[in-house]
N, C-alpha and C. Protein backbone atom coordinates (compact mmCIF):
# COMPACT_ATOMS: atom_id res chain seq x y z
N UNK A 1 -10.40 -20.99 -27.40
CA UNK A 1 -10.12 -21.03 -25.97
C UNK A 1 -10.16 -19.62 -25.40
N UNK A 2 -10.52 -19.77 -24.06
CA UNK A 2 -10.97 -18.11 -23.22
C UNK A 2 -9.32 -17.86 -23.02
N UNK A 3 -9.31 -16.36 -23.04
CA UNK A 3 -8.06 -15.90 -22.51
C UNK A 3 -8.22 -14.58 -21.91
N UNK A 4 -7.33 -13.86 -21.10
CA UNK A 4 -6.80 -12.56 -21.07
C UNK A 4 -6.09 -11.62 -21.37
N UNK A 5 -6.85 -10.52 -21.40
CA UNK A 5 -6.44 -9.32 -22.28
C UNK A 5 -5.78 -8.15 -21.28
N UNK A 6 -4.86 -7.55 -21.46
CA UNK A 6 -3.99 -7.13 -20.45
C UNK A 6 -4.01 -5.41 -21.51
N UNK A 7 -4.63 -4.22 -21.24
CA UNK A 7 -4.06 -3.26 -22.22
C UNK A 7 -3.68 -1.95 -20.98
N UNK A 8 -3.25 -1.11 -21.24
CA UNK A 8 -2.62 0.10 -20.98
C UNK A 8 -3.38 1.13 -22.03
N UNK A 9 -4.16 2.35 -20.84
CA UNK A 9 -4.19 3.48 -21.97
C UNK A 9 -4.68 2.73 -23.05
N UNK A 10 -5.58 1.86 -23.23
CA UNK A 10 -6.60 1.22 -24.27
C UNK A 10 -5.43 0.94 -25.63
N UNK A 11 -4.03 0.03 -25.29
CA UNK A 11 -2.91 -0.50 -25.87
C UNK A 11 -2.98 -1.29 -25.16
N UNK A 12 -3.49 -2.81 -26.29
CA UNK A 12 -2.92 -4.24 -25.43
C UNK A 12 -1.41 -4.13 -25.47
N UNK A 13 -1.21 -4.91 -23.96
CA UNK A 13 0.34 -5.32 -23.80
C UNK A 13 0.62 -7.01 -23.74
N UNK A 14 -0.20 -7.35 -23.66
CA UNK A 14 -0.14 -9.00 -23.73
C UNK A 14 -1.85 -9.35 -24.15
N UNK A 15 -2.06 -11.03 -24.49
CA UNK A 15 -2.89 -11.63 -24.45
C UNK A 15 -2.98 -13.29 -24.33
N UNK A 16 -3.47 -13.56 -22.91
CA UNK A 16 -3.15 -14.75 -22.54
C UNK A 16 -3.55 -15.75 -23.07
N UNK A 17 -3.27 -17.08 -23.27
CA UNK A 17 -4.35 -17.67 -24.15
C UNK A 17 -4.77 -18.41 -22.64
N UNK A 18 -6.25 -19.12 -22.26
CA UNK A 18 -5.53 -20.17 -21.03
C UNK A 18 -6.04 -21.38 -21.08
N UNK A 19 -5.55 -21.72 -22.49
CA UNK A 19 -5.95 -23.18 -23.27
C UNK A 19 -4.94 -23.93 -22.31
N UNK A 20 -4.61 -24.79 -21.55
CA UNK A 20 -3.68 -25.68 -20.71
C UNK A 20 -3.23 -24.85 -19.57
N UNK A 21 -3.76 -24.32 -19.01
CA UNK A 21 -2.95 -23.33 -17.60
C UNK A 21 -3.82 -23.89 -16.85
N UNK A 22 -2.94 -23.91 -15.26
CA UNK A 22 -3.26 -24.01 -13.84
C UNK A 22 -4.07 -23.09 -13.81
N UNK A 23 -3.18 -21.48 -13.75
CA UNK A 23 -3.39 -20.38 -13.18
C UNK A 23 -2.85 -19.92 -14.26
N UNK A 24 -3.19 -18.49 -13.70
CA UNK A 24 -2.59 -17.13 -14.10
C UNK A 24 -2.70 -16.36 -13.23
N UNK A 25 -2.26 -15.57 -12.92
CA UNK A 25 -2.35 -14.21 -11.86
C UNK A 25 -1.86 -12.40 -12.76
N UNK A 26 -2.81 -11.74 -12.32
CA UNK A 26 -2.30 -10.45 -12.95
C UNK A 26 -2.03 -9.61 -11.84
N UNK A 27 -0.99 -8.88 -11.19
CA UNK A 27 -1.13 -8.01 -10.42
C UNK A 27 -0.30 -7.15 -10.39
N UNK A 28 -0.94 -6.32 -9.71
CA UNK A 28 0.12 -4.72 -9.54
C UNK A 28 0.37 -4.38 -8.45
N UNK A 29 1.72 -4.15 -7.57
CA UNK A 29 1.88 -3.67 -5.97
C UNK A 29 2.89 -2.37 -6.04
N UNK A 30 2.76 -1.87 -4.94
CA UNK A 30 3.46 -0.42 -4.77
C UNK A 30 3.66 -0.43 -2.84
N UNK A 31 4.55 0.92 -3.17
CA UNK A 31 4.61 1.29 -1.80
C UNK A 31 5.40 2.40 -1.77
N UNK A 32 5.18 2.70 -0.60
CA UNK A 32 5.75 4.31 -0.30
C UNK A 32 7.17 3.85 -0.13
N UNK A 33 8.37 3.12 0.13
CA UNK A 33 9.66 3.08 -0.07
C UNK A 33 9.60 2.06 -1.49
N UNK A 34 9.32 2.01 -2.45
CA UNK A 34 9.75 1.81 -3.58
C UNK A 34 10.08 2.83 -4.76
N UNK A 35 10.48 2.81 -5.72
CA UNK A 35 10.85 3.76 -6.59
C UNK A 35 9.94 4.10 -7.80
N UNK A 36 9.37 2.82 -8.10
CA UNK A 36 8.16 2.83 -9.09
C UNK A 36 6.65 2.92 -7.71
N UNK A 37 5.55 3.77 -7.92
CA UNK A 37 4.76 4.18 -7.34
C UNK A 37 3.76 2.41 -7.55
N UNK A 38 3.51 1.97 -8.75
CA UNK A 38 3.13 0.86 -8.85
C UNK A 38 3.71 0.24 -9.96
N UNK A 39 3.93 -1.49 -9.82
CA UNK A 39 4.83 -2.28 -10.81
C UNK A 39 3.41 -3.18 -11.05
N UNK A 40 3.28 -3.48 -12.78
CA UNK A 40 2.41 -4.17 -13.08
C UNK A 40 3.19 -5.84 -13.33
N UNK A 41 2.98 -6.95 -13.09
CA UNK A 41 3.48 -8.17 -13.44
C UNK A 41 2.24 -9.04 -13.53
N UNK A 42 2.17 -10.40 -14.80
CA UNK A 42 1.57 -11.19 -15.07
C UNK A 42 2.39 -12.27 -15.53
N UNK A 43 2.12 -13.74 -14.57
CA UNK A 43 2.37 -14.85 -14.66
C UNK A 43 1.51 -16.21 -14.44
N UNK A 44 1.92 -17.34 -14.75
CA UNK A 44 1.25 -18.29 -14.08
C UNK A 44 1.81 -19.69 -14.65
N UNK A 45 1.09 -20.49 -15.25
CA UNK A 45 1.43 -21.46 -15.55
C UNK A 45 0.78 -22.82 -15.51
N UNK A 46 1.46 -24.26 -16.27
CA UNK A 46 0.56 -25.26 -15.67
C UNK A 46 2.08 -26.20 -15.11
N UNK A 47 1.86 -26.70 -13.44
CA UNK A 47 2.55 -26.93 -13.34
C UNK A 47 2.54 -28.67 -12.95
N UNK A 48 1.65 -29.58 -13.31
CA UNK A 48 1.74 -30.71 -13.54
C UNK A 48 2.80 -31.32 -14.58
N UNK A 49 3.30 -32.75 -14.23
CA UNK A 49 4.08 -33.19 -14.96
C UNK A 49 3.75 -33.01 -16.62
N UNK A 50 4.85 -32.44 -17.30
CA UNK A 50 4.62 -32.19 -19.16
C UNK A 50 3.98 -31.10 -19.18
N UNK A 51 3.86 -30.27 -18.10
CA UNK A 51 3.09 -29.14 -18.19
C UNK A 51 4.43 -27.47 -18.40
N UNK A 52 4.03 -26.50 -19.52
CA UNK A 52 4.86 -26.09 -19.66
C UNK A 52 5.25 -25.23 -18.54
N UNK A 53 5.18 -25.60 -17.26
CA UNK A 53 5.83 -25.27 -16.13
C UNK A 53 5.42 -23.57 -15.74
N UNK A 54 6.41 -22.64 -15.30
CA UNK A 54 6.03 -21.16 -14.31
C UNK A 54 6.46 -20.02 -15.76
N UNK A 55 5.46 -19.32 -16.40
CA UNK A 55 5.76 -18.81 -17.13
C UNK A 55 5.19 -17.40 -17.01
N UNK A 56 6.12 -16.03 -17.47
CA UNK A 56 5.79 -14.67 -17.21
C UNK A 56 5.40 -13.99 -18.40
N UNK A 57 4.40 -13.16 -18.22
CA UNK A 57 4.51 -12.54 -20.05
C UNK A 57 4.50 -11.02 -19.63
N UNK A 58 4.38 -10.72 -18.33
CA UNK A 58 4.76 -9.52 -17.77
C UNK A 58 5.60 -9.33 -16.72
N UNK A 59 7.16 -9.00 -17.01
CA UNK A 59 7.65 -9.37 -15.58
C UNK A 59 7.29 -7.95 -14.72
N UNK A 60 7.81 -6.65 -14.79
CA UNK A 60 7.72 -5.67 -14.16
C UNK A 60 7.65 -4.80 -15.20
N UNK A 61 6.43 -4.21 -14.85
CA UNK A 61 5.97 -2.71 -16.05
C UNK A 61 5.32 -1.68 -14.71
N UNK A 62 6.40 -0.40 -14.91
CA UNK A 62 5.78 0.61 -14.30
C UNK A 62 4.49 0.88 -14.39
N UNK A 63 3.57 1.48 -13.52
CA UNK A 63 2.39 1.89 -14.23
C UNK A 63 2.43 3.75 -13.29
N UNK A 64 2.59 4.53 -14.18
CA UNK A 64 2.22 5.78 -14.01
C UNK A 64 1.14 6.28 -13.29
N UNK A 65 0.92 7.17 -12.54
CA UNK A 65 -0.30 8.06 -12.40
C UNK A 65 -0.65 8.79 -13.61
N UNK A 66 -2.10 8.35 -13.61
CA UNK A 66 -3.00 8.58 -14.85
C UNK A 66 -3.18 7.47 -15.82
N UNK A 67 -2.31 6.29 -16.03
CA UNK A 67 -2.31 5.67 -16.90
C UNK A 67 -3.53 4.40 -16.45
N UNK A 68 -4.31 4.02 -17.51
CA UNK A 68 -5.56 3.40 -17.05
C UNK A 68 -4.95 1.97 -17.30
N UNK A 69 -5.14 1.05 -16.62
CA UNK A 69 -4.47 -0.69 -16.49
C UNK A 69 -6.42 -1.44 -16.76
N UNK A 70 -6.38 -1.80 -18.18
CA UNK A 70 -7.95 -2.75 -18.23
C UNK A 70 -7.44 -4.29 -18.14
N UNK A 71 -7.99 -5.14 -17.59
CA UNK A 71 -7.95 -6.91 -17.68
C UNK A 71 -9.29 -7.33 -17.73
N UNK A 72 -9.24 -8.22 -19.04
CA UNK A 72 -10.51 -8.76 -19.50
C UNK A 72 -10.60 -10.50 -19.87
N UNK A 73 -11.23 -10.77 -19.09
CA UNK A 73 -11.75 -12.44 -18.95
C UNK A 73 -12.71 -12.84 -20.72
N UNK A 74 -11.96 -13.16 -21.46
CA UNK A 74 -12.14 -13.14 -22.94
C UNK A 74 -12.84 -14.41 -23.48
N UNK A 75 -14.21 -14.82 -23.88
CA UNK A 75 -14.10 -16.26 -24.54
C UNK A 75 -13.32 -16.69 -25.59
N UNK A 76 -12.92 -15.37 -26.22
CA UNK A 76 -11.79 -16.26 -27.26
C UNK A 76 -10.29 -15.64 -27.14
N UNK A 77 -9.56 -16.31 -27.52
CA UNK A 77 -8.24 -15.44 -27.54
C UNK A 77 -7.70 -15.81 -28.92
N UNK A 78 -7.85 -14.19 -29.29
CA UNK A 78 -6.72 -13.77 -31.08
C UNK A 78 -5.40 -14.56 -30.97
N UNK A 79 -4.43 -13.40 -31.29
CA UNK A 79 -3.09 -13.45 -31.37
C UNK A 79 -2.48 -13.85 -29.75
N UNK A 80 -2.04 -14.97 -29.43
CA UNK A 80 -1.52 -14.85 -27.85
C UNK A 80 0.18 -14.11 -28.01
N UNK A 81 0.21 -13.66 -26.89
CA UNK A 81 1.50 -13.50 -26.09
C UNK A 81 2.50 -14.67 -25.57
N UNK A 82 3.42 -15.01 -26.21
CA UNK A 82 3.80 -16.07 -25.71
C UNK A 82 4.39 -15.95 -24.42
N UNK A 83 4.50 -16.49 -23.44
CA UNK A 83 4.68 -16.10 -21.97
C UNK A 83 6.71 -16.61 -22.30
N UNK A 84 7.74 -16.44 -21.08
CA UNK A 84 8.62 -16.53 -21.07
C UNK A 84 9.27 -17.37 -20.00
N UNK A 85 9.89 -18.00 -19.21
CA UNK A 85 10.51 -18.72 -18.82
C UNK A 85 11.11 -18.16 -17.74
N UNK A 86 11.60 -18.12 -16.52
CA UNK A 86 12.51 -16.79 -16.11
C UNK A 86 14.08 -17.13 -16.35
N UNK A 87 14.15 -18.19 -16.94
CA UNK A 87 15.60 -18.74 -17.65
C UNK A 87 15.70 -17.91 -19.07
N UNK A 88 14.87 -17.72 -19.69
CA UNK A 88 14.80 -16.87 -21.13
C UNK A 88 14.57 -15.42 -20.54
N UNK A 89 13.88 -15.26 -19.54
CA UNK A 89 14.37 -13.82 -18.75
C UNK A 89 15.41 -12.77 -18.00
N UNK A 90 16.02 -14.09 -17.35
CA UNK A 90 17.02 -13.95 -17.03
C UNK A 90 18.51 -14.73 -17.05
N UNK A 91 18.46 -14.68 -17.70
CA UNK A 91 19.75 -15.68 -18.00
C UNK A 91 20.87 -15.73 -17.32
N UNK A 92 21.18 -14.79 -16.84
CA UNK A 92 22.58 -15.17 -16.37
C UNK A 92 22.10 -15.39 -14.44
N UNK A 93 21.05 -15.12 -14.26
CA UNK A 93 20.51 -15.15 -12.69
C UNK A 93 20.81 -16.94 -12.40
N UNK A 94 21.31 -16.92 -11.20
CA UNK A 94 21.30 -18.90 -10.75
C UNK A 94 19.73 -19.14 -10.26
N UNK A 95 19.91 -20.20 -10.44
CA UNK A 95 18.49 -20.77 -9.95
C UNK A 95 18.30 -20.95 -8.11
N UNK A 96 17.16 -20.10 -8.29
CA UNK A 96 17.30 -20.38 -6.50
C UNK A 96 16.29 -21.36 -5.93
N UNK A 97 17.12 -21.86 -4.62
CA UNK A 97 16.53 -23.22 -3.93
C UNK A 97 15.46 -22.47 -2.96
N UNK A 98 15.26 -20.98 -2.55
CA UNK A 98 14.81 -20.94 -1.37
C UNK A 98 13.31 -21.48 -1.42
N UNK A 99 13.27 -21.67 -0.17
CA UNK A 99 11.76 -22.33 -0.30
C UNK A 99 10.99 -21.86 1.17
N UNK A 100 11.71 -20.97 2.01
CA UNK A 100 10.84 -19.99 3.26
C UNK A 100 10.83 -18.71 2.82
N UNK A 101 9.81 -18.38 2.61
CA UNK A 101 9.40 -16.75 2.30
C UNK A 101 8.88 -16.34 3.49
N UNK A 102 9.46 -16.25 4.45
CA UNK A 102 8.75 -15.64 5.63
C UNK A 102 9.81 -14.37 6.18
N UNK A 103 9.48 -13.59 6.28
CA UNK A 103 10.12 -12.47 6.62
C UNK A 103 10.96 -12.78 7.95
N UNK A 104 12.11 -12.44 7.95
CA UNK A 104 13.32 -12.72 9.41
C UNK A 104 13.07 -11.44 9.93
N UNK A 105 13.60 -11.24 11.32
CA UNK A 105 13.64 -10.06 12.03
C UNK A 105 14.29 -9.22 11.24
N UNK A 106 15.94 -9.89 10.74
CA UNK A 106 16.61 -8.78 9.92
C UNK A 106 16.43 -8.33 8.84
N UNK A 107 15.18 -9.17 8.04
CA UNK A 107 14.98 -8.48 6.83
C UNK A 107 13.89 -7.46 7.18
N UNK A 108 13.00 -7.62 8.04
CA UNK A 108 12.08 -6.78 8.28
C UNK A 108 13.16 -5.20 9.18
N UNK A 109 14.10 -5.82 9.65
CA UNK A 109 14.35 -4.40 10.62
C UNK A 109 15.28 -3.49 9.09
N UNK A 110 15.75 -4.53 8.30
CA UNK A 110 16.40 -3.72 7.09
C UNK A 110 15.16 -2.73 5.93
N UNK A 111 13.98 -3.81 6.10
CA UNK A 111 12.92 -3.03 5.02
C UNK A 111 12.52 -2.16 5.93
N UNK A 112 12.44 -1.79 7.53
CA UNK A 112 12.01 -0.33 8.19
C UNK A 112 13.26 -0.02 7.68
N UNK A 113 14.23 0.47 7.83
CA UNK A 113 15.44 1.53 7.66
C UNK A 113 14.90 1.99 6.25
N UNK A 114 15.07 1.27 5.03
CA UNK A 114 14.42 2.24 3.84
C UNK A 114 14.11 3.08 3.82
N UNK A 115 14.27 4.13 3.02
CA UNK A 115 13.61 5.89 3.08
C UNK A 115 12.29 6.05 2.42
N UNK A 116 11.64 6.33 2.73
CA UNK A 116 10.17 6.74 1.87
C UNK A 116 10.35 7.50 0.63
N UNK A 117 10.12 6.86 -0.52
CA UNK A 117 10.09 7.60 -1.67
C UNK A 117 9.04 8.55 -2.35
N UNK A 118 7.95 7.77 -1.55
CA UNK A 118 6.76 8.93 -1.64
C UNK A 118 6.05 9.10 -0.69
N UNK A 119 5.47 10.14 -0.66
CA UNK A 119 4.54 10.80 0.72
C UNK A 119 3.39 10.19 0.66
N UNK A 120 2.95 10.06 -0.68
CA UNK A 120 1.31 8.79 -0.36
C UNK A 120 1.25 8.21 -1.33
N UNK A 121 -0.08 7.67 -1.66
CA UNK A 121 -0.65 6.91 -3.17
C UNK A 121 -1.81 6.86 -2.54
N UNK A 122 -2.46 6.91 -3.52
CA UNK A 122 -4.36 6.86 -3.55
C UNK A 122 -4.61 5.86 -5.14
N UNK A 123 -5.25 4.77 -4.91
CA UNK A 123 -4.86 4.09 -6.10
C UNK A 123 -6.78 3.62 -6.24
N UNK A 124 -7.44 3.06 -7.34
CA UNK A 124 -8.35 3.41 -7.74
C UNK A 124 -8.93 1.63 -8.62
N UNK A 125 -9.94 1.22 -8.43
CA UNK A 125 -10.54 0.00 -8.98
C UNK A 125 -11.88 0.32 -9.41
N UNK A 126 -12.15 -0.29 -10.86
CA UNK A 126 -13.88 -0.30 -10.79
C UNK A 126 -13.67 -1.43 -11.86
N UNK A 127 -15.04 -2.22 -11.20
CA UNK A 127 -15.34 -3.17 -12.66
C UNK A 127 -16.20 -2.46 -13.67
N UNK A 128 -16.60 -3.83 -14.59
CA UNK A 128 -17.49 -3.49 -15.68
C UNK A 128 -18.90 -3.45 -14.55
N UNK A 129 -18.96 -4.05 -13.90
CA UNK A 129 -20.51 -4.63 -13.09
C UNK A 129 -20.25 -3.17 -12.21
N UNK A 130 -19.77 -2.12 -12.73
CA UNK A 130 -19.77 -0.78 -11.62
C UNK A 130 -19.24 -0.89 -9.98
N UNK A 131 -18.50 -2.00 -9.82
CA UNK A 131 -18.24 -1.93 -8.44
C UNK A 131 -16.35 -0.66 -8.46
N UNK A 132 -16.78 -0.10 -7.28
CA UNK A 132 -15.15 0.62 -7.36
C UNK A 132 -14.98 0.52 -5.72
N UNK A 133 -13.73 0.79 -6.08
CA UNK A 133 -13.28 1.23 -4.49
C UNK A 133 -11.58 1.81 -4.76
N UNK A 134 -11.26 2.68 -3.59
CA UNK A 134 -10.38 3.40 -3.35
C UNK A 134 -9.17 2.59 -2.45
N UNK A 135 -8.00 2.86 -2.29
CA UNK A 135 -6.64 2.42 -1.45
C UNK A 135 -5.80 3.64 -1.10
N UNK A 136 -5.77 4.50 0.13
CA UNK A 136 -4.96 5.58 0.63
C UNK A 136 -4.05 4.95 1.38
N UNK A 137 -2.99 5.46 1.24
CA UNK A 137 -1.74 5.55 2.64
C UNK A 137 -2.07 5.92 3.49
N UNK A 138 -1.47 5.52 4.53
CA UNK A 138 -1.57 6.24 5.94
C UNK A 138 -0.34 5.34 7.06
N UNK A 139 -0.14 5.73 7.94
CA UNK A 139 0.79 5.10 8.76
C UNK A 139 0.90 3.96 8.95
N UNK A 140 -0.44 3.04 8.61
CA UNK A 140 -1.12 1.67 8.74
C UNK A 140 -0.89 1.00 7.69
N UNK A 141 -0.68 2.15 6.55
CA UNK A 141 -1.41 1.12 4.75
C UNK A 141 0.00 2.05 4.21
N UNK A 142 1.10 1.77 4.16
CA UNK A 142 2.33 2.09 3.24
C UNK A 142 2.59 0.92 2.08
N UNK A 143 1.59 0.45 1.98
CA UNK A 143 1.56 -0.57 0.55
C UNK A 143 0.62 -1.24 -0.06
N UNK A 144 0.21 -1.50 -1.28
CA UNK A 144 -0.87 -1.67 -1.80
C UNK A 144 -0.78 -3.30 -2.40
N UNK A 145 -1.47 -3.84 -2.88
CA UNK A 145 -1.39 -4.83 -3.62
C UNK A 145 -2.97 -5.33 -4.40
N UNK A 146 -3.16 -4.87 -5.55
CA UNK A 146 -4.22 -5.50 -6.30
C UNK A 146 -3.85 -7.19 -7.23
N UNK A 147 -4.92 -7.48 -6.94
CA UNK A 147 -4.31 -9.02 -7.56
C UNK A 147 -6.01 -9.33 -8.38
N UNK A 148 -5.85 -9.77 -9.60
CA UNK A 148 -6.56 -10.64 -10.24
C UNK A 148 -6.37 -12.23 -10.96
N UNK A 149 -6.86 -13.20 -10.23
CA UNK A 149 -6.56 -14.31 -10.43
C UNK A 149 -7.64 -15.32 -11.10
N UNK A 150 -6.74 -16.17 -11.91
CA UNK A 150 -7.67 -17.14 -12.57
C UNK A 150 -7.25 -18.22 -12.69
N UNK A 151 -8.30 -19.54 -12.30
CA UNK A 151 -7.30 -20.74 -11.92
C UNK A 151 -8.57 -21.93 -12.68
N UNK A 152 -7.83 -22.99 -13.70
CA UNK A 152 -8.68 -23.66 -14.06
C UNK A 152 -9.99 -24.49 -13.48
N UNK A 153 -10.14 -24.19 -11.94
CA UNK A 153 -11.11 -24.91 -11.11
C UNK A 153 -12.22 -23.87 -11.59
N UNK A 154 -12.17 -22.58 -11.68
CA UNK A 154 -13.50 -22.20 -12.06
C UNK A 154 -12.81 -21.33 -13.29
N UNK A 155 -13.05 -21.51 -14.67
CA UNK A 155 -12.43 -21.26 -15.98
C UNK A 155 -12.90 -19.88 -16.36
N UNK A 156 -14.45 -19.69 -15.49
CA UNK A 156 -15.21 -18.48 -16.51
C UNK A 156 -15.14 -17.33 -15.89
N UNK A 157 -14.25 -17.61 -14.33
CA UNK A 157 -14.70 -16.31 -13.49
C UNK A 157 -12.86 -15.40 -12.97
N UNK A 158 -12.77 -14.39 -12.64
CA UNK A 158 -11.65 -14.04 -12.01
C UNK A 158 -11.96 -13.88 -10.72
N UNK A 159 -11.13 -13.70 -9.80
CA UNK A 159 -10.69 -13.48 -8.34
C UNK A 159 -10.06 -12.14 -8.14
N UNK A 160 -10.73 -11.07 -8.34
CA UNK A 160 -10.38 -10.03 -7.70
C UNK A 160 -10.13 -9.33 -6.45
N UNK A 161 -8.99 -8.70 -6.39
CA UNK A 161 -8.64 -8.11 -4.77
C UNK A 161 -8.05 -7.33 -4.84
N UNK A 162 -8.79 -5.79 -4.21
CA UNK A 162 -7.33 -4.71 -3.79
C UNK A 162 -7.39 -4.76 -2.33
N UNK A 163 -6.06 -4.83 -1.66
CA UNK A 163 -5.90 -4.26 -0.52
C UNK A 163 -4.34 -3.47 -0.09
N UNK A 164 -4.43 -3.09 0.91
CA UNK A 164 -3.60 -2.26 1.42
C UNK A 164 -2.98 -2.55 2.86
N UNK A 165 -1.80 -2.64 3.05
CA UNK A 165 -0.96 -3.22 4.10
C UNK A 165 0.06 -2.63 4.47
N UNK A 166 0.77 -3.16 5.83
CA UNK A 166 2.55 -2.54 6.06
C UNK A 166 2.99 -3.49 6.35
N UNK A 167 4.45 -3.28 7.14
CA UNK A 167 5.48 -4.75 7.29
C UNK A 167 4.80 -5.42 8.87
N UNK A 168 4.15 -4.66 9.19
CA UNK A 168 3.47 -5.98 10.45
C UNK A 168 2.60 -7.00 9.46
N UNK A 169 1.49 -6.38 8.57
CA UNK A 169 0.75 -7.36 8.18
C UNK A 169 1.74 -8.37 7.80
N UNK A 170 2.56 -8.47 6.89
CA UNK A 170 3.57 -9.22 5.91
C UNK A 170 4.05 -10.17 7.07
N UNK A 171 4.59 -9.69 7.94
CA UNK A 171 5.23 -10.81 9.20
C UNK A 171 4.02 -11.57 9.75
N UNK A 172 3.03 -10.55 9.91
CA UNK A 172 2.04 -11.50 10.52
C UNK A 172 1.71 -12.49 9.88
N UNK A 173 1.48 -12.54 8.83
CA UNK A 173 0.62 -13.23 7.70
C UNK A 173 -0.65 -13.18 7.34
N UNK A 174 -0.84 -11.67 7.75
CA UNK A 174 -2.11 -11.57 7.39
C UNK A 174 -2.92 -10.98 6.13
N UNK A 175 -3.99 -11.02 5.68
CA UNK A 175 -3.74 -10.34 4.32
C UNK A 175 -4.40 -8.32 4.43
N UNK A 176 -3.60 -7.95 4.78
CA UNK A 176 -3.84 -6.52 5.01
C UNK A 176 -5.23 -6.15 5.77
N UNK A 177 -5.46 -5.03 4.50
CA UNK A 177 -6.52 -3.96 4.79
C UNK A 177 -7.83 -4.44 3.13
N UNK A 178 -8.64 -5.56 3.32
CA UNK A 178 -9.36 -5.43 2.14
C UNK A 178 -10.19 -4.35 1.38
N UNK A 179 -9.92 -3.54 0.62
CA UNK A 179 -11.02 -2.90 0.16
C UNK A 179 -12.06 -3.50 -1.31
N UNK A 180 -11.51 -4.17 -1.75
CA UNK A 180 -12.29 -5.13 -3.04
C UNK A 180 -12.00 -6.42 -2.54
N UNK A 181 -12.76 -7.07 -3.09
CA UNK A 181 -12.87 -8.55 -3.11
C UNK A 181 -14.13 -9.07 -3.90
N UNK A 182 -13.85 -9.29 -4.89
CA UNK A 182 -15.07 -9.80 -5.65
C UNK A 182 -14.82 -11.04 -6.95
N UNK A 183 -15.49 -11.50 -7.80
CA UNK A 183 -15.47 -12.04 -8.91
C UNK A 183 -16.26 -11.32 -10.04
N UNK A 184 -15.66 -11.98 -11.03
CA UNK A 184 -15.84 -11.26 -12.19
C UNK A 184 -16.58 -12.68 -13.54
N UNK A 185 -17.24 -12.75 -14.40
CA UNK A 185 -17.73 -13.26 -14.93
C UNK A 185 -16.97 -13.40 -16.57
N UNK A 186 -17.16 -14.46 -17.40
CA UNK A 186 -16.93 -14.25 -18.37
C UNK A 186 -17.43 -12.57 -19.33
N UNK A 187 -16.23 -11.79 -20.14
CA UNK A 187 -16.82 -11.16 -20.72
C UNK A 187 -16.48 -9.87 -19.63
N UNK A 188 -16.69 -9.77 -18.19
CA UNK A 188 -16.35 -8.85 -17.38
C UNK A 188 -14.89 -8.19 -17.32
N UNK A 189 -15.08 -6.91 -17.57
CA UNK A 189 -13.44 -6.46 -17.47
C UNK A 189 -12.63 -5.66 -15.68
N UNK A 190 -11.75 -5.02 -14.96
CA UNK A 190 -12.02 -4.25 -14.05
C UNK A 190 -10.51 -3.47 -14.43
N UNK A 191 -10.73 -2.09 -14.34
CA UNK A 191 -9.33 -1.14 -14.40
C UNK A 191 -9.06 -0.72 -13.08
N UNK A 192 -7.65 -0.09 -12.88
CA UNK A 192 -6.93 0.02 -12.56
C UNK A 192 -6.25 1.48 -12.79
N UNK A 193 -6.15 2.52 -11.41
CA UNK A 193 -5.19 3.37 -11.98
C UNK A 193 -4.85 4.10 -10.48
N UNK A 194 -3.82 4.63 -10.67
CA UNK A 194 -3.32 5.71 -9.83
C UNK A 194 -3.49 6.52 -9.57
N UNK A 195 -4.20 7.18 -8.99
CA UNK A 195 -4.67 8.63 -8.85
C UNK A 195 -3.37 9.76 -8.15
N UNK A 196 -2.50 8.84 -7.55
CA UNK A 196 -2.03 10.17 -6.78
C UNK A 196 -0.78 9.28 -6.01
């Protein structure tokens, strides 16, 4: 069965298998009032009845400037990673009912008050098929979000996306500032890194 390969600095950190999965999603987001410059997380799951339900095998991993992030769309998968539960993650956390993720006035007027932890980020994409592109800050783009997704409707390909946003996009609902958007093929890998 095809899976994904998740390494750091050419060190796997997981390997997905995605013999019975919905989805999976791999992504990394940042921002100028957070404390980590970018947080790497990978989850997904199958969530039909008997299906082993929402499972993480990356909850939050810093990723440094300089450190290279590869994800590779695999026909076979070795040794898997067994993914985790967020009940085996977190255990003593209650289970929450919410079910509106939409930003309120007061959470948005509380996420402006936040202090800026960093002055910018310049963050960096290229596939194997040579495509790259760049993500800067600026007054407009105080947050980033790369996402690679894979969902059993098309098994052989990923869903790649970097873009860059602030708290209007998020209220709006819109999806930022695109600078990637592409797919990726069996066998195709795309990195990831921080420049700045």
């Amino acid at each position: 069965m095809s899976s994904i390969s998740i390494e750091v600095n050419g060190v796997g950190i997981a390997t997905i298998s995605l013999a019975g999965m919905d989805v999976v999603d791999v992504s990394v987001f940042g921002g100028l009032d957070r404390e980590q410059k970018a947080m790497l997380s990978a989850m997904g799951g199958n969530y039909s009845e008997g299906g082993c339900g929402h499972l993480i095998w990356i909850a939050e991993r810093g990723l440094l400037p300089g450190e290279l992030l590869s994800v590779r769309l695999n026909e076979t998968c070795g040794i898997a990673t067994p993914g985790k539960t967020i009940a085996e993650l977190y255990p003593e956390a209650e289970a929450s009912t919410r079910s509106d993720f939409s930003v309120s006035a007061d959470m948005a007027a509380e996420i402006r008050a936040r202090p800026r932890l960093h002055e910018g980020f310049k963050v960096q994409v290229e596939t194997s098929r040579a495509q790259q592109a760049c993500a800067r800050s600026d007054e407009l783009n105080t947050c980033f979000t790369f996402g690679i997704l894979w969902d059993r409707f098309r098994p052989d390909q990923l869903c790649v996306r970097l873009a860059s946003y602030c708290l209007d996009d998020v209220v709006a609902r819109t999806g930022g500032n695109p600078h990637l958007e592409t797919t990726l093929s069996m066998g195709d890998s795309v990195s990831f890194s921080v420049l700045e």
